[in-house]
N, C-alpha and C. Protein backbone atom coordinates (compact mmCIF):
# COMPACT_ATOMS: atom_id res chain seq x y z
N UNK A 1 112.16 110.02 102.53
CA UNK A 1 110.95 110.62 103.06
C UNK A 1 111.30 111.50 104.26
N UNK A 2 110.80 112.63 103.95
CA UNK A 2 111.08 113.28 105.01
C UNK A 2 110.03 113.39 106.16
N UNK A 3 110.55 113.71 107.37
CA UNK A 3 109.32 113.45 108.86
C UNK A 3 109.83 114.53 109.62
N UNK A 4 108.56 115.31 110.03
CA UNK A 4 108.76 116.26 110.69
C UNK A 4 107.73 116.26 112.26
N UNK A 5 107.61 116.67 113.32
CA UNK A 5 107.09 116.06 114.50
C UNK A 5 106.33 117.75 114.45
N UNK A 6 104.84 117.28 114.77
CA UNK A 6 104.14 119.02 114.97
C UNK A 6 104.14 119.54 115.95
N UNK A 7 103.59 120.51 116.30
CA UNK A 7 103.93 121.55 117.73
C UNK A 7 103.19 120.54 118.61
N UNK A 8 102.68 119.86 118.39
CA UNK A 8 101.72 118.85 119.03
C UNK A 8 102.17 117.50 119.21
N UNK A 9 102.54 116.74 120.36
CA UNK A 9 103.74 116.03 120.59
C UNK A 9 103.06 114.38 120.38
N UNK A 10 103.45 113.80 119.42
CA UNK A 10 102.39 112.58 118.66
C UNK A 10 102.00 113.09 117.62
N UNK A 11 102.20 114.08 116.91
CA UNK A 11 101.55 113.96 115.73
C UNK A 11 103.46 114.49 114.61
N UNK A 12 102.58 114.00 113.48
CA UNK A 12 103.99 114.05 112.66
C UNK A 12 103.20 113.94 111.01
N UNK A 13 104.37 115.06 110.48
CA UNK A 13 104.00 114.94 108.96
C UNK A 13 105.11 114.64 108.16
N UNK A 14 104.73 113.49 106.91
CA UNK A 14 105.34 113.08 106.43
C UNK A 14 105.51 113.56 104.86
N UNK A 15 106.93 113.95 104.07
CA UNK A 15 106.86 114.52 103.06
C UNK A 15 107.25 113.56 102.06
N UNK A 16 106.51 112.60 101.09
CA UNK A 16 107.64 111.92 100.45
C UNK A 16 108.33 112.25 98.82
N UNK A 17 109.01 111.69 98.83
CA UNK A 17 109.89 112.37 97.77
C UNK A 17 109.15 111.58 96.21
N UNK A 18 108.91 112.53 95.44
CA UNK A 18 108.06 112.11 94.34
C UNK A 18 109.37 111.96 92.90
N UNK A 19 109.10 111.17 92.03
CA UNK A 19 109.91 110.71 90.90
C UNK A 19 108.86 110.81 89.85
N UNK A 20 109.58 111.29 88.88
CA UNK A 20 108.95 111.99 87.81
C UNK A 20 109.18 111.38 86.06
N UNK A 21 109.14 110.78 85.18
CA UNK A 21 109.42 111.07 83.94
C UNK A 21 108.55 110.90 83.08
N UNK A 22 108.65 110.63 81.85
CA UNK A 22 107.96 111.08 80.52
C UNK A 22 106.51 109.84 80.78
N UNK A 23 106.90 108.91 81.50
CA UNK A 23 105.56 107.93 81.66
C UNK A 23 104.45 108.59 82.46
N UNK A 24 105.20 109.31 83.55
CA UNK A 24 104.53 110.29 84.81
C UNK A 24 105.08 110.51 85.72
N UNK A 25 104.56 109.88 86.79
CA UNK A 25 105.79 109.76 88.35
C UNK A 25 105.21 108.62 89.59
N UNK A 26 105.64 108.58 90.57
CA UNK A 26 105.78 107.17 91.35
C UNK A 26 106.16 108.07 92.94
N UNK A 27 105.81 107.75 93.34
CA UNK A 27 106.09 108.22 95.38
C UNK A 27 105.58 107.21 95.78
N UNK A 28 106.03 107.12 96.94
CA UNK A 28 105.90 106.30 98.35
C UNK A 28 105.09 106.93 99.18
N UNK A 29 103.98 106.72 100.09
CA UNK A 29 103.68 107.71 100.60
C UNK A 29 103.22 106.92 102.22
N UNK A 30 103.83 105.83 101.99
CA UNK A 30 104.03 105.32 104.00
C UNK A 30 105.34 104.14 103.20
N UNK A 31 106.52 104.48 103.75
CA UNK A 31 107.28 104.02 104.56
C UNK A 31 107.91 103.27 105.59
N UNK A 32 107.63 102.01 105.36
CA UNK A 32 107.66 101.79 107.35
C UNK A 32 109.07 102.02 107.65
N UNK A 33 110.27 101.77 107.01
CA UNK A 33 111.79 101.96 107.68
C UNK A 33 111.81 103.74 108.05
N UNK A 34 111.19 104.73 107.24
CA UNK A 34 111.08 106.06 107.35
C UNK A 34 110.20 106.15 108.83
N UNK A 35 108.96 105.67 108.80
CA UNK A 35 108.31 105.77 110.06
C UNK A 35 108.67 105.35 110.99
N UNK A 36 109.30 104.07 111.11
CA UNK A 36 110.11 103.58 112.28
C UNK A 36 111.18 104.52 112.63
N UNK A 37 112.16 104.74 111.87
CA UNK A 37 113.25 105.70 112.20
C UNK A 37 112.60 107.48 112.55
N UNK A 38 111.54 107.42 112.27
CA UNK A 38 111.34 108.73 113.03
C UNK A 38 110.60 108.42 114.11
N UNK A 39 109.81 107.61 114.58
CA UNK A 39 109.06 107.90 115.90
C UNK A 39 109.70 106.33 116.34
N UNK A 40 110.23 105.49 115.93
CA UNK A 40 110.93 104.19 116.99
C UNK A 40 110.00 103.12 117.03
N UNK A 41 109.38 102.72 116.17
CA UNK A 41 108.28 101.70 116.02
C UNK A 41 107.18 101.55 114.36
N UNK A 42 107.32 100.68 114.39
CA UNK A 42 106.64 100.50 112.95
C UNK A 42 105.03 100.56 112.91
N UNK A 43 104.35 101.13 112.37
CA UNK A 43 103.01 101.47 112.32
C UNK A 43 102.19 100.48 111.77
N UNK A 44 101.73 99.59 112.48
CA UNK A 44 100.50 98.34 112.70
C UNK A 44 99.35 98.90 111.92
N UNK A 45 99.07 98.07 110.83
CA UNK A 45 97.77 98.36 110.50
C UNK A 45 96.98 97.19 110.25
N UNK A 46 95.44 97.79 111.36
CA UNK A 46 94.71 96.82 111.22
C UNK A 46 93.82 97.18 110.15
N UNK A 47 93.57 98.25 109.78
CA UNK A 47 92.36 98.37 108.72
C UNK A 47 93.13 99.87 108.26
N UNK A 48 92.20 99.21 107.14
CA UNK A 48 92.63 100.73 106.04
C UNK A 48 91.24 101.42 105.44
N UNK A 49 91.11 102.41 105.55
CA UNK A 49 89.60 103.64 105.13
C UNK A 49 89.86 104.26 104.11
N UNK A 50 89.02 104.92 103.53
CA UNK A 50 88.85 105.58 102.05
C UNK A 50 87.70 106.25 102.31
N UNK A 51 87.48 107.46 102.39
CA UNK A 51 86.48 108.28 102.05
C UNK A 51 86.50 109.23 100.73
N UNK A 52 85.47 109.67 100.68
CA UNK A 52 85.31 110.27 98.99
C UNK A 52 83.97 111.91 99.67
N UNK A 53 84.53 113.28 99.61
CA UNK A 53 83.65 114.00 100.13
C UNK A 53 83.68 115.45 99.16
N UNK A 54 82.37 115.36 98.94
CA UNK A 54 81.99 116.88 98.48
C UNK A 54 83.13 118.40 98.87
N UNK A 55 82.87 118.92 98.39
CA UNK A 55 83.61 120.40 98.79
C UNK A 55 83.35 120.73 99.88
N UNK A 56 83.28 121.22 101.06
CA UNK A 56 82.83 121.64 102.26
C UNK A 56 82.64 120.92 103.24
N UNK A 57 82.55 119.61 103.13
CA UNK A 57 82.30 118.41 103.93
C UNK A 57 83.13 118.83 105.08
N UNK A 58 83.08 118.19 106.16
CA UNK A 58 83.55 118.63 107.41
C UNK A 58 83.40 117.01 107.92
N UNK A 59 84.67 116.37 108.53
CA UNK A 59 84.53 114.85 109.17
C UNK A 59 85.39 115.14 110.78
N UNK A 60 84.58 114.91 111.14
CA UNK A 60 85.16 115.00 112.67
C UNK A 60 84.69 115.91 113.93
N UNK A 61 85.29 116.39 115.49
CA UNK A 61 86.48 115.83 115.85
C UNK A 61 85.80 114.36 116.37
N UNK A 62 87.17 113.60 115.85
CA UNK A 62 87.01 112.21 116.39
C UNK A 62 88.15 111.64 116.68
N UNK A 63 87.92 110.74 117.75
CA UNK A 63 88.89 109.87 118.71
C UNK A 63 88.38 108.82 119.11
N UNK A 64 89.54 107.55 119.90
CA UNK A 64 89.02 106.17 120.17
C UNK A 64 89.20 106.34 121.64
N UNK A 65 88.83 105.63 122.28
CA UNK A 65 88.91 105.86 123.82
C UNK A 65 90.06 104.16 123.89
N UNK A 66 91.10 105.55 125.14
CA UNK A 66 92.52 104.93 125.39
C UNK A 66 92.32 104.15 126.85
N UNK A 67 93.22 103.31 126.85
CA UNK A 67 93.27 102.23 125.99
C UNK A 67 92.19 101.77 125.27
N UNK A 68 91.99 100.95 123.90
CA UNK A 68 93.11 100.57 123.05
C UNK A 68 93.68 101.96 122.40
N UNK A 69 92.24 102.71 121.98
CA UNK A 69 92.81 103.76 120.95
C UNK A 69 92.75 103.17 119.43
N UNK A 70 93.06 104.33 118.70
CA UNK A 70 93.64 104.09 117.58
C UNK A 70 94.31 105.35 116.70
N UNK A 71 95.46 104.84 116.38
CA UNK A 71 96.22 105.58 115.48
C UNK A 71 95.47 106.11 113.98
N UNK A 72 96.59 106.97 113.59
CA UNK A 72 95.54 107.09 112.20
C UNK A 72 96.92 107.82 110.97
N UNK A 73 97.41 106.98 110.24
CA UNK A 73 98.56 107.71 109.05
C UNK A 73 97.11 107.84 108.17
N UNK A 74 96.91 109.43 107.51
CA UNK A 74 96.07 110.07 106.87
C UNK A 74 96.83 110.72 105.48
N UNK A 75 96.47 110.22 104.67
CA UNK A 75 96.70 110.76 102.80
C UNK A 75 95.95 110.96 102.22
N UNK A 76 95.67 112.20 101.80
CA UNK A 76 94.79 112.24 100.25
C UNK A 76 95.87 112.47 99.03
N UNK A 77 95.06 111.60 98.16
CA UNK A 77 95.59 110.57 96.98
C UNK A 77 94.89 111.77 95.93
N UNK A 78 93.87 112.06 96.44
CA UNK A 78 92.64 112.78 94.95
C UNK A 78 92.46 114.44 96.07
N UNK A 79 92.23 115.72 95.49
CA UNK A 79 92.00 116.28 95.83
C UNK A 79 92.59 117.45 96.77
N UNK A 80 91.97 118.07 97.73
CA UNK A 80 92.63 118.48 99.13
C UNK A 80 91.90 118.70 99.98
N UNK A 81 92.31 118.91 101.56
CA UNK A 81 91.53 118.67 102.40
C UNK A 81 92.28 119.50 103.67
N UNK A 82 92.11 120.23 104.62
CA UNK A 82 92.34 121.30 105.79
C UNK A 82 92.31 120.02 106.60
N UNK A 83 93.60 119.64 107.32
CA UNK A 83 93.73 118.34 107.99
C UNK A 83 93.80 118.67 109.14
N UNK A 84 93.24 118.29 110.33
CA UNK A 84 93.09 119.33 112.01
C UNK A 84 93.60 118.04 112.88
N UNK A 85 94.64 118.16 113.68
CA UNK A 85 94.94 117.39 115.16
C UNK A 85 94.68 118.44 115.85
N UNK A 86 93.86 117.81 116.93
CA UNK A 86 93.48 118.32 118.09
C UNK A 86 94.34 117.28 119.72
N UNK A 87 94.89 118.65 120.23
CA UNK A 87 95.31 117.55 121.37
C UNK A 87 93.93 117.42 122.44
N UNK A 88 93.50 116.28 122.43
CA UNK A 88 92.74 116.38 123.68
C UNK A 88 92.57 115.15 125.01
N UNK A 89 93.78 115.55 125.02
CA UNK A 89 94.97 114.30 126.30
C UNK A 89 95.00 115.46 127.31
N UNK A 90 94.25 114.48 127.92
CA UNK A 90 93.72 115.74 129.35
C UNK A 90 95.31 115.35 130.20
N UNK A 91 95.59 116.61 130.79
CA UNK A 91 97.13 116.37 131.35
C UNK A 91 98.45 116.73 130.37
N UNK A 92 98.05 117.04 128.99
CA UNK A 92 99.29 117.11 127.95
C UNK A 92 99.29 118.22 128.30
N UNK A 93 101.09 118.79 128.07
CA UNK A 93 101.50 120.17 127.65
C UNK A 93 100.81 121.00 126.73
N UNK A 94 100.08 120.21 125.66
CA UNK A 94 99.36 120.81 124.53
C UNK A 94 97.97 120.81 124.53
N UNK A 95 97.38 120.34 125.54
CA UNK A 95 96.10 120.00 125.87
C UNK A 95 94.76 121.20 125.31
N UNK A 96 94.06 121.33 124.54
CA UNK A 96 93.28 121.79 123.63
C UNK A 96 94.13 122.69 122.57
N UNK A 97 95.02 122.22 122.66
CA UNK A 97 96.02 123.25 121.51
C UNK A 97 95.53 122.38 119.91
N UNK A 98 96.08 122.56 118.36
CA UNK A 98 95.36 122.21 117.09
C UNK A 98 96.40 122.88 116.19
N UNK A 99 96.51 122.31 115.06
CA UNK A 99 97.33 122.42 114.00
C UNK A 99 96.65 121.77 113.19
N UNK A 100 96.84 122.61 111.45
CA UNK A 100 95.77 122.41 110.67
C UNK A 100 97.31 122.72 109.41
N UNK A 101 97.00 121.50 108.76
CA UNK A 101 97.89 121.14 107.56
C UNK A 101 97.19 120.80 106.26
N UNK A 102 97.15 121.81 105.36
CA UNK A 102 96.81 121.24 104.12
C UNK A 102 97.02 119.64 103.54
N UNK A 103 96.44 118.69 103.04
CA UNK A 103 97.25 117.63 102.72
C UNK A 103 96.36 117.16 100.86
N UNK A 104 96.94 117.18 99.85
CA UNK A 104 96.90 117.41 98.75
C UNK A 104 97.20 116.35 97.78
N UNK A 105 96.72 116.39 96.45
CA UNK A 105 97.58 115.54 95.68
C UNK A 105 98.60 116.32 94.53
N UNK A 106 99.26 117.73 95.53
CA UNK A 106 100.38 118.16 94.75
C UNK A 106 101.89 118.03 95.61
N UNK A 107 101.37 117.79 97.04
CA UNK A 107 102.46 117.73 98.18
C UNK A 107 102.59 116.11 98.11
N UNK A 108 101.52 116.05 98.37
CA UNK A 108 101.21 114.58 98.70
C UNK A 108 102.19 114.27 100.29
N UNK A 109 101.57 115.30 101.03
CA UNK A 109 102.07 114.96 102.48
C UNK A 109 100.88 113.98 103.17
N UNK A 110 101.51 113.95 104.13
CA UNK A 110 100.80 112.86 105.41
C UNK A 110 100.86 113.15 106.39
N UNK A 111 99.83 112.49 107.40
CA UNK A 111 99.75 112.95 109.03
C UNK A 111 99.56 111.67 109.17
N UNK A 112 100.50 111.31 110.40
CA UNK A 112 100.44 110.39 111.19
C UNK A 112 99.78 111.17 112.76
N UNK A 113 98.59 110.54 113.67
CA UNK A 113 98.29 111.05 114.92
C UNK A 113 98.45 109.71 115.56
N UNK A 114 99.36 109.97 116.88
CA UNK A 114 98.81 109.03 117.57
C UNK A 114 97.76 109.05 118.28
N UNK A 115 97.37 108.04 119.28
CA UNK A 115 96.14 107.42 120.19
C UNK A 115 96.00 108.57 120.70
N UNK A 116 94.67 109.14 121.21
CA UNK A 116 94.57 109.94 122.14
C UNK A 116 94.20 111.83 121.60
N UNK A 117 94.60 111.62 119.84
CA UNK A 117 94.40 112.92 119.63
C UNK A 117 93.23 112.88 118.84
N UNK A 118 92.74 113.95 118.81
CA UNK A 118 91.50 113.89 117.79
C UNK A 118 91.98 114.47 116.20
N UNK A 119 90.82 114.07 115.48
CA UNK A 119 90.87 114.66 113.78
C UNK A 119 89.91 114.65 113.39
N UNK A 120 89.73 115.73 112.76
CA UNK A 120 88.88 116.17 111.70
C UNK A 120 89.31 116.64 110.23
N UNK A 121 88.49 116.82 109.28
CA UNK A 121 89.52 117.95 108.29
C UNK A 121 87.68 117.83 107.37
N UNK A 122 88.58 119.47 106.32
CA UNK A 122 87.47 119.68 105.80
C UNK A 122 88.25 119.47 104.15
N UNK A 123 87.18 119.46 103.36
CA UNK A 123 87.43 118.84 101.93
C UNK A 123 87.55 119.99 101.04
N UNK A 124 88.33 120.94 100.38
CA UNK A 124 88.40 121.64 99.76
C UNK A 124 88.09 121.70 98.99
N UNK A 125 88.51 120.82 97.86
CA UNK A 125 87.54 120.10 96.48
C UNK A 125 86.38 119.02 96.55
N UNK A 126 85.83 119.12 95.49
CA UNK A 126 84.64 117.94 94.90
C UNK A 126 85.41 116.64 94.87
N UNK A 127 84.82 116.17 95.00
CA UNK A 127 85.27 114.25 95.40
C UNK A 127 87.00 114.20 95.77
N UNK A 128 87.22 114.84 96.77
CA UNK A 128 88.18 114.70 97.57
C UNK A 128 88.36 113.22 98.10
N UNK A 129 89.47 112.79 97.79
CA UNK A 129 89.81 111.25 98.41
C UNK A 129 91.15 111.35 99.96
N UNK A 130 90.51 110.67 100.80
CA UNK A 130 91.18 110.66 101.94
C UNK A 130 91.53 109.47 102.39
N UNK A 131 92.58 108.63 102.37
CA UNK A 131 93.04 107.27 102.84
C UNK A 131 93.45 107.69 103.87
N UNK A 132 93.56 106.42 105.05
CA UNK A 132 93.78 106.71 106.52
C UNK A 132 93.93 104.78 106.79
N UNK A 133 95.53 104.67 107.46
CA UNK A 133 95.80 103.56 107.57
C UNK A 133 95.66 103.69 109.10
N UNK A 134 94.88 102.88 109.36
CA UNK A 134 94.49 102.51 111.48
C UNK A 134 95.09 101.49 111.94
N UNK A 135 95.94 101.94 113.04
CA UNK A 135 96.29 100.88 114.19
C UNK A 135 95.19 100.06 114.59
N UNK A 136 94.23 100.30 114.42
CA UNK A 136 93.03 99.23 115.27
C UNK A 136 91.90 99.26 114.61
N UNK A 137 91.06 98.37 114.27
CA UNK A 137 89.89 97.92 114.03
C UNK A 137 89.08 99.28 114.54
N UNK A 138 87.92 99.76 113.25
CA UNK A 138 86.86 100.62 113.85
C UNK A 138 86.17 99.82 115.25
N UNK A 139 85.65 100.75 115.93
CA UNK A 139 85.34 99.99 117.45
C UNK A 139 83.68 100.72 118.05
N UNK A 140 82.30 100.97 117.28
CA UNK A 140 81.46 101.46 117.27
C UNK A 140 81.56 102.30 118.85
N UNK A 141 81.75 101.72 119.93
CA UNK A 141 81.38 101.71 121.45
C UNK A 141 82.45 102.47 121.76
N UNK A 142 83.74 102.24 121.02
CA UNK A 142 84.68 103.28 121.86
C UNK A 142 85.07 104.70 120.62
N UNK A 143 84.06 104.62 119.80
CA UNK A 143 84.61 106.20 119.33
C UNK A 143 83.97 107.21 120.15
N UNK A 144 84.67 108.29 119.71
CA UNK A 144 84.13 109.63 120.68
C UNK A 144 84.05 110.69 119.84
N UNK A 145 83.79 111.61 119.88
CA UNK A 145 83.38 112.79 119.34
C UNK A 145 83.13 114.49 119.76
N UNK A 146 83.41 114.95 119.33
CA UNK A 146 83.04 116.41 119.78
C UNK A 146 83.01 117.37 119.12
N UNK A 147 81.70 118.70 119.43
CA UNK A 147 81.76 119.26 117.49
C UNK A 147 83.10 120.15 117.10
N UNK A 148 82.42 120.49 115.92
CA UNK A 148 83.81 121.18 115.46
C UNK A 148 83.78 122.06 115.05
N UNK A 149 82.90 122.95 115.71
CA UNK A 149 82.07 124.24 115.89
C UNK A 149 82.84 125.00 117.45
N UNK A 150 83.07 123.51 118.51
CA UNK A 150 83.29 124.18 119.91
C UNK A 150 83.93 125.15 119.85
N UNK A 151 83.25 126.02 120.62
CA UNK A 151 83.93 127.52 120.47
C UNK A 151 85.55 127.09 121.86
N UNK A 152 85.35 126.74 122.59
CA UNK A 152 86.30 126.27 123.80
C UNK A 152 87.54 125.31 122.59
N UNK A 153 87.21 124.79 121.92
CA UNK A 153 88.36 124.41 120.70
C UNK A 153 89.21 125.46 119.76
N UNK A 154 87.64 126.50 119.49
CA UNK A 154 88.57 127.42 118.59
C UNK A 154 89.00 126.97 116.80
N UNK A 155 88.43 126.02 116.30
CA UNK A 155 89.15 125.45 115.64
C UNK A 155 89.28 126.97 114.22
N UNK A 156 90.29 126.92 113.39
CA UNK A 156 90.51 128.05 112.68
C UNK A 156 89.49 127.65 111.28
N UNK A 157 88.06 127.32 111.23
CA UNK A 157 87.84 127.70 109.70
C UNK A 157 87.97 128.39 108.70
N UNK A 158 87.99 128.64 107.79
CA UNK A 158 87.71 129.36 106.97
C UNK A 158 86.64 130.16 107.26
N UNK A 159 86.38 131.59 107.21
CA UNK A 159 85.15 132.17 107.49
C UNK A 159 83.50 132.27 106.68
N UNK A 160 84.21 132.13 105.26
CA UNK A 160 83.25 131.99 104.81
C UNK A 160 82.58 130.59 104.37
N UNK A 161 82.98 129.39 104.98
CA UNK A 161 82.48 128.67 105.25
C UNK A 161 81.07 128.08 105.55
N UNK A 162 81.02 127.42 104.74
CA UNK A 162 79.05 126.53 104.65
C UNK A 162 79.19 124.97 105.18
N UNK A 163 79.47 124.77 106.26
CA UNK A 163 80.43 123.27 106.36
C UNK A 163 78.85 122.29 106.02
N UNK A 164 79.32 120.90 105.49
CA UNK A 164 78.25 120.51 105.40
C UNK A 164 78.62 119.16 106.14
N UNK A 165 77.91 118.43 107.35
CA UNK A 165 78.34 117.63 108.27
C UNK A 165 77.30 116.77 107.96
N UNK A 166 78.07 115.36 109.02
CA UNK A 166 76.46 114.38 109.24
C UNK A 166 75.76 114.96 110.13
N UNK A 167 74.48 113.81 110.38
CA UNK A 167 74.30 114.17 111.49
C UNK A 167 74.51 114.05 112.95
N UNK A 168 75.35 112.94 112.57
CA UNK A 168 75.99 112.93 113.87
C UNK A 168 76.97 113.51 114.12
N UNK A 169 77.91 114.21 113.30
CA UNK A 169 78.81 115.28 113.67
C UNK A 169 78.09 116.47 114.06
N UNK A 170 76.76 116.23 113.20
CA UNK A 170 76.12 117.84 113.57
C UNK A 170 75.28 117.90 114.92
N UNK A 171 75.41 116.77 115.52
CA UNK A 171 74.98 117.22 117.10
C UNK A 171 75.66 116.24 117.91
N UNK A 172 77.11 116.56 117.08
CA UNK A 172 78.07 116.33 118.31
C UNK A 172 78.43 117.00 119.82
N UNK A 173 78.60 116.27 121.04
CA UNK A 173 78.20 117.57 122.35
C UNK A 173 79.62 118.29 121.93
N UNK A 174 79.60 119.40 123.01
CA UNK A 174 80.90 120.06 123.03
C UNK A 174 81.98 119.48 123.88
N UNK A 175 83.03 120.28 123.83
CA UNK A 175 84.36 120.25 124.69
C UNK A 175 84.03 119.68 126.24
N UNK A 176 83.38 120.92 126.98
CA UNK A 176 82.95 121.02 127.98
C UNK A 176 82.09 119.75 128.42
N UNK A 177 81.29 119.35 127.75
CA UNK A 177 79.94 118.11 127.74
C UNK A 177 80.91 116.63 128.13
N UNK A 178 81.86 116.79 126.76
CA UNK A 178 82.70 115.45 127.03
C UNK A 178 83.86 115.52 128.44
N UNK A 179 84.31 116.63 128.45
CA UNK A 179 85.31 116.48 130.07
C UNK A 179 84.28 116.37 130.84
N UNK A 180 83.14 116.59 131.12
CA UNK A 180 82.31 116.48 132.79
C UNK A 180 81.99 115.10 132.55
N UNK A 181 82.00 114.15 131.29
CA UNK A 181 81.31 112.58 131.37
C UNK A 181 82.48 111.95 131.33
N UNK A 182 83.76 112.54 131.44
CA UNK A 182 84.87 111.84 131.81
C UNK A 182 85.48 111.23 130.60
N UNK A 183 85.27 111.37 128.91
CA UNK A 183 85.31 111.10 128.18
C UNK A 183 86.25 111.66 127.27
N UNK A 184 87.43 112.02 127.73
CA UNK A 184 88.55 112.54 127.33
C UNK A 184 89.75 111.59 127.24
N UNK A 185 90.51 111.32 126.34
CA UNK A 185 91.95 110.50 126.89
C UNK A 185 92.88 111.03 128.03
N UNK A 186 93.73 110.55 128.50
CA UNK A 186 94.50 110.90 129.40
C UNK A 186 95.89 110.61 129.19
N UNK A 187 96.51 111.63 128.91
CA UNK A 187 97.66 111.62 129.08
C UNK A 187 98.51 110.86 129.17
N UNK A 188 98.61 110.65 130.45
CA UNK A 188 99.37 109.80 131.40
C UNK A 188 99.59 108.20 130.51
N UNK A 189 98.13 108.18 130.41
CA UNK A 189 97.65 106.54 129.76
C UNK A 189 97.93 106.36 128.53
N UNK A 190 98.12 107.43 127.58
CA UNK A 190 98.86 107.63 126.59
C UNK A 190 99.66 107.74 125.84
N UNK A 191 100.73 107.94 126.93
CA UNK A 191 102.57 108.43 127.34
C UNK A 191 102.79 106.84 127.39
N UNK A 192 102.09 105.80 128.26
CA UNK A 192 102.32 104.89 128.88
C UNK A 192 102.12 103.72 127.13
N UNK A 193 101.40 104.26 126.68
CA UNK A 193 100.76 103.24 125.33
C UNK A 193 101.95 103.61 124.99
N UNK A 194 102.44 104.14 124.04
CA UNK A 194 103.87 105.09 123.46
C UNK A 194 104.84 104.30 123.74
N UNK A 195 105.27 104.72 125.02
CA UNK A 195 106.12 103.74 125.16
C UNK A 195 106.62 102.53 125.35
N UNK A 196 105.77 101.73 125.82
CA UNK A 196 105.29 100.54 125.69
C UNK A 196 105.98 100.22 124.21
N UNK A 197 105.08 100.86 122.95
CA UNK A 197 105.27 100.16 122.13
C UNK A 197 106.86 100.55 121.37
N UNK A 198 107.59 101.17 121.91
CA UNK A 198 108.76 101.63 121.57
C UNK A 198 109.78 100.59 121.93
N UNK A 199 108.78 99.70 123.14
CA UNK A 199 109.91 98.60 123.57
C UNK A 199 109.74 97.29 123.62
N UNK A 200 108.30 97.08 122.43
CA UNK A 200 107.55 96.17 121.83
C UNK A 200 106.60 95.48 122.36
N UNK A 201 106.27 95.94 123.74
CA UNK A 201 104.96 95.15 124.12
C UNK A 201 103.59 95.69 124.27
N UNK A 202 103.17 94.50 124.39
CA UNK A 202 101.24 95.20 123.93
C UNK A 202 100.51 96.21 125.31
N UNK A 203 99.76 96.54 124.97
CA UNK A 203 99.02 97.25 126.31
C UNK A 203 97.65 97.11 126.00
N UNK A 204 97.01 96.48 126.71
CA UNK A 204 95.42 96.22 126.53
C UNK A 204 94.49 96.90 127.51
């Protein structure tokens, strides 16, 4: 499996190597000796998600508030989907910077984000399937949000675009709304989770 680290420092895409014959074919598509050997720690999962979305659907931006956080290794199995990390680790080198990766069931790549970044992605096809293995338990009180419209984000849609959202994505506040309520991750506190777990202990 191959692992590559994005311009965005915590996030990483994973390529795995697919096997093929006359029955069909077989891939791997999380790894833990591959994931460990590229980022230095094995990826904890407390819960595992499955969504299923129309063509245009739009899910996100969303994040957990750090500490605890939560990680997120993201695959679609069925379909494809415009996959978006957003850095929004107030204090990062990359801090409102975004990278947007196709993720398919002809690549069959993966995004791993750590704590602290946001995601969204939009669904290219009809019943698009998106698996997403989480470091942590959904946590109602500590997700966060912000739309994905913010012009201060920039995010690159497609132009001719009809996104079709909830409603709570659809009056998600902006960029600006969430830094003045202090509702951003931080950096610092982030760097600190990271490594921590590189040298196996917990951070609560």
């Amino acid at each position: 499996m191959k692992a590559t680290e994005l311009t965005i420092p915590g996030a990483w895409e994973f390529l795995p190597p697919r096997f093929t014959d006359d029955r069909g074919s077989l891939l791997v598509w999380h790894d833990s000796a591959a994931f460990a050997d590229a980022l230095g720690f094995e990826l904890t999962v407390a819960q595992v998600n499955q969504s299923v979305s129309r063509r245009g659907v739009i899910r996100g931006v969303h994040w957990a508030d750090v500490p605890v956080g939560q990680a997120k290794y993201v695959y679609c199995p069925q379909g494809a989907v415009l996959d978006v990390v957003v850095d929004l680790r107030v204090g990062s080198p990359t801090f409102g910077r975004h990278e947007m990766i196709r993720l398919d069931s002809v690549d069959h790549r993966a995004v791993y984000l750590s704590e602290g970044l946001g995601h969204a992605f939009l669904a290219l096809e009809e019943d698009t399937v998106v698996n997403y293995l989480c470091s942590t338990r959904y946590a109602p009180t500590r997700e966060r949000i912000v739309h994905v419209r913010d012009e201060e984000l920039g995010l690159d849609w497609p132009a001719d675009l009809d996104p079709i959202l909830s409603e709570r994505d659809a009056n998600a506040p902006g960029l600006a709304e969430v830094r003045a309520a202090d509702l951003l991750p931080r950096y610092d506190e982030c760097h600190r989770l990271y490594q921590a777990r590189r040298v196996g202990r917990s951070v609560s």
